[in-house]
Structure formats: structure tokens, C-alpha cells
C-alpha atoms as a PDB file:
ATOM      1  CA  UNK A   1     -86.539  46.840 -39.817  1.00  0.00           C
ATOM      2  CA  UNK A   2     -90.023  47.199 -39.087  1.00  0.00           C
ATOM      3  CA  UNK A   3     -89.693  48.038 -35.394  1.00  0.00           C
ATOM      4  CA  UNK A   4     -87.580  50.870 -36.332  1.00  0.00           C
ATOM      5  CA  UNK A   5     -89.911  52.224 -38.957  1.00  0.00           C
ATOM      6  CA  UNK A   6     -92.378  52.129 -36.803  1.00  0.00           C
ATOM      7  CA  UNK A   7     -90.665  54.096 -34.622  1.00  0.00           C
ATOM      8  CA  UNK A   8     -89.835  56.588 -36.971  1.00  0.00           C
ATOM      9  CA  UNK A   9     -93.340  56.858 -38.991  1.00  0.00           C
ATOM     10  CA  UNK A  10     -94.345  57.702 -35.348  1.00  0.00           C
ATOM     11  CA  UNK A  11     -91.974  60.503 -34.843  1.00  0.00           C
ATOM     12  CA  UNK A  12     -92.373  61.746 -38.244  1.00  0.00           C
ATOM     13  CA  UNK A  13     -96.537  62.028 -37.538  1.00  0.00           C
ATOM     14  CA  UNK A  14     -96.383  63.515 -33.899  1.00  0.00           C
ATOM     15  CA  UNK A  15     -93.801  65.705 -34.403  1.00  0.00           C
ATOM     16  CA  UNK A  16     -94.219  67.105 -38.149  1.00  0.00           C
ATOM     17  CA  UNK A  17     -91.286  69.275 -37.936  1.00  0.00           C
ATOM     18  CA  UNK A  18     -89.428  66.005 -37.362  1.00  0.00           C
ATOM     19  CA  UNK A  19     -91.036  64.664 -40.384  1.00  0.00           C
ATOM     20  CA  UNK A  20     -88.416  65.245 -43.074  1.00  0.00           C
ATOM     21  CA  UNK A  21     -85.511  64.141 -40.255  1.00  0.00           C
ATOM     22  CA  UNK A  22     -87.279  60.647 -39.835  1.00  0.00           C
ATOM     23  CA  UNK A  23     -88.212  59.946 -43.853  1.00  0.00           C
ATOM     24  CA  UNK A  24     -83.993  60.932 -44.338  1.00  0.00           C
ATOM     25  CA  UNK A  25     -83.334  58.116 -41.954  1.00  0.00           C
ATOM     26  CA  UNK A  26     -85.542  55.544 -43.210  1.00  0.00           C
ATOM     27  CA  UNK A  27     -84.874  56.448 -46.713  1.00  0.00           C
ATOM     28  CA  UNK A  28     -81.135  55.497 -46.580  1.00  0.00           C
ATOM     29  CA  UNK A  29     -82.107  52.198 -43.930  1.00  0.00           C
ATOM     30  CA  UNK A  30     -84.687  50.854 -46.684  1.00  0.00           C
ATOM     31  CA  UNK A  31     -81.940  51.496 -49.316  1.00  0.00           C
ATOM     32  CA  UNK A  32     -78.909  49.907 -47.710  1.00  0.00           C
ATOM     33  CA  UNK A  33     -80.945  46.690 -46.705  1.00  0.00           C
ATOM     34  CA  UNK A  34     -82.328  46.369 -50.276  1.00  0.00           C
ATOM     35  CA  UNK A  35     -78.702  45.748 -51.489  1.00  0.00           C
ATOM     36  CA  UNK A  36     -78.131  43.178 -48.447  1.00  0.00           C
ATOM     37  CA  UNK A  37     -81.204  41.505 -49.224  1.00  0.00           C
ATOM     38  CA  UNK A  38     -80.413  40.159 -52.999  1.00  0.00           C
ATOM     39  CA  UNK A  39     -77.388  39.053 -51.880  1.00  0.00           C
ATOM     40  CA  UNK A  40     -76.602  35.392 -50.926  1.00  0.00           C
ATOM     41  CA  UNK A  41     -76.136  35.181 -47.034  1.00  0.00           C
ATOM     42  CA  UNK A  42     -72.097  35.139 -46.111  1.00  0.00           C
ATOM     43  CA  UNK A  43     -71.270  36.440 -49.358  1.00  0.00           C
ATOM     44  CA  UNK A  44     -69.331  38.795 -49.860  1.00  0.00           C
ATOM     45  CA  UNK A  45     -71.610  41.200 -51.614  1.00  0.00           C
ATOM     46  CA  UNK A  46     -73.902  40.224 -48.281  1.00  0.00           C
ATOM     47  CA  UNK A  47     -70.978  41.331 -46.122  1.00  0.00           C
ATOM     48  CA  UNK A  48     -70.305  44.230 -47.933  1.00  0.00           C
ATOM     49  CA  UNK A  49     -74.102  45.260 -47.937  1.00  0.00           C
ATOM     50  CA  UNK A  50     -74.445  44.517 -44.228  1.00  0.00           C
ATOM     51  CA  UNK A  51     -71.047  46.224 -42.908  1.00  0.00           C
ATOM     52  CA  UNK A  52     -72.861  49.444 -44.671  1.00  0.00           C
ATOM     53  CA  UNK A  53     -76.209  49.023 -43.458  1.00  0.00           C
ATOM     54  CA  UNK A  54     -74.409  48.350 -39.893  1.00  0.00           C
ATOM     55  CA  UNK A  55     -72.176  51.319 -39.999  1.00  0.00           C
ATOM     56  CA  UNK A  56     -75.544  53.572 -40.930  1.00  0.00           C
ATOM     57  CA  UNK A  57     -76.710  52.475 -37.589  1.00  0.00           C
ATOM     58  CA  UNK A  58     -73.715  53.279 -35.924  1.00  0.00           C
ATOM     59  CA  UNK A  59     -74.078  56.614 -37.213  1.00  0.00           C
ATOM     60  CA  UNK A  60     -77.445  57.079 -36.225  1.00  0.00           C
ATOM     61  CA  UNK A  61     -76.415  56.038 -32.965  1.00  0.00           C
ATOM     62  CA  UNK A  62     -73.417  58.680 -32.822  1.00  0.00           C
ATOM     63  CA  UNK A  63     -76.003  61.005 -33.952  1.00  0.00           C
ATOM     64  CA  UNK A  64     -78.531  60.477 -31.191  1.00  0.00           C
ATOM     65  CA  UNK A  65     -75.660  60.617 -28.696  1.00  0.00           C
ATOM     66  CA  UNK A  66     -74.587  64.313 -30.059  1.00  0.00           C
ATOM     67  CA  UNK A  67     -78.185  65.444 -30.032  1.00  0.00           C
ATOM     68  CA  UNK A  68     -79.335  64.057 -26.781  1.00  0.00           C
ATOM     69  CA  UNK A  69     -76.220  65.531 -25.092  1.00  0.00           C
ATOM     70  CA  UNK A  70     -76.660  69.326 -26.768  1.00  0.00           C
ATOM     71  CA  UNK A  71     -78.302  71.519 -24.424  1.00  0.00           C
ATOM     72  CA  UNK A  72     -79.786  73.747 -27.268  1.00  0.00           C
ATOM     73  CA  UNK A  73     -81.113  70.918 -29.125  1.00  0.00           C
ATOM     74  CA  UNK A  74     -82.479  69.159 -26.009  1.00  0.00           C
ATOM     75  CA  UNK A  75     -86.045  69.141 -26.645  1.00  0.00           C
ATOM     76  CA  UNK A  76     -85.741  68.470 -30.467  1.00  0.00           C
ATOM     77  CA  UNK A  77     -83.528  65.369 -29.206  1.00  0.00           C
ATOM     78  CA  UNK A  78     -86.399  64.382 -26.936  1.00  0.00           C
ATOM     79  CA  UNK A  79     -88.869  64.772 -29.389  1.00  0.00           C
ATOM     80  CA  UNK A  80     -86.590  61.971 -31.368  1.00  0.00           C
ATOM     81  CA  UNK A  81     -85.774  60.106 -28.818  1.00  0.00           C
ATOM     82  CA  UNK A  82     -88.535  57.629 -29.580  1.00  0.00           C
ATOM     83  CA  UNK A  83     -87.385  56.700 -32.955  1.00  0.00           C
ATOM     84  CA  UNK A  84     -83.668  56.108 -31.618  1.00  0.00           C
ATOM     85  CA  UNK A  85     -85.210  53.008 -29.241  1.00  0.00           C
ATOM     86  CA  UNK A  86     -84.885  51.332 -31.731  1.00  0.00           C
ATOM     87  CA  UNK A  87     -81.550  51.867 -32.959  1.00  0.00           C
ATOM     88  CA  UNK A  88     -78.790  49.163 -32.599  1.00  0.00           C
ATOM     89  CA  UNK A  89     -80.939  46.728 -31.374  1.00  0.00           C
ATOM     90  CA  UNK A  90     -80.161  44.383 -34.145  1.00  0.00           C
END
């Protein structure tokens, strides 16, 4: 998790019209892994917890896809493109 909030605390300084964009996304990261982390590893309330946090990143991925392939949003994509590095990595 820290890698990516690095990432994102980055994107949200440089860019600060991007910082309310990166805050959303770490925001509801932070939360979903605080429910995983309680949880006792290969429970179920673990597996529930982490199928969540993993379909988040999913998301995030589908949603760097769309904006890095619309034309109009190109250079706002490429302004976030740093944070999305990150992203499904693990």
C-alpha cells in the first residue's frame, strides 16, 4: 500500500487539480484494507475483505484504461498516469 500512496500523494501535490481525484482513491484503498487487516489470514472475513479490496483495484485499473484511451481527457490521464504505476502490482 505504501508504494501506491506514494504515488498518489505525488499526483495529488503536482497536479492540485488532481488532488481531490487521488485523496477519493486512497480514501476507499485505506478503508477496504483496514477491514482485511483485522481479519485472520484465509478466513473468510479475510477473503471477503480482500476480494473487495482486489476488485477496487480492478476498477481503478478499468478506470485508467478508459481515461488513458479518451482523446479529450488525454492530458488529465497523463497527468495521472503516475499514480496508476502502481496499480495491480500486488
Amino acid at each position: 500500500m505504501v508504494h501506491v500512496r506514494r504515488d498518489f500523494i505525488r499526483v495529488g501535490k503536482g497536479w492540485p487539480e488532481q488532488n481531490t481525484w487521488a485523496v477519493q482513491w486512497l480514501r476507499t484503498l485505506y478503508q477496504l484494507n483496514d477491514r482485511r487487516l483485522p481479519a485472520e489470514r484465509g478466513s473468510a472475513a479475510f477473503w471477503e475483505a480482500d476480494d473487495g479490496l482486489r476488485q477496487a483495484v480492478a476498477a481503478m485499473k478499468t478506470r485508467r484504461e478508459t481515461d488513458v484511451a479518451g482523446g479529450a481527457r488525454r492530458r488529465r490521464a497523463g497527468r495521472r498516469r503516475r499514480a496508476w504505476t502502481s496499480i495491480g502490482r500486488g
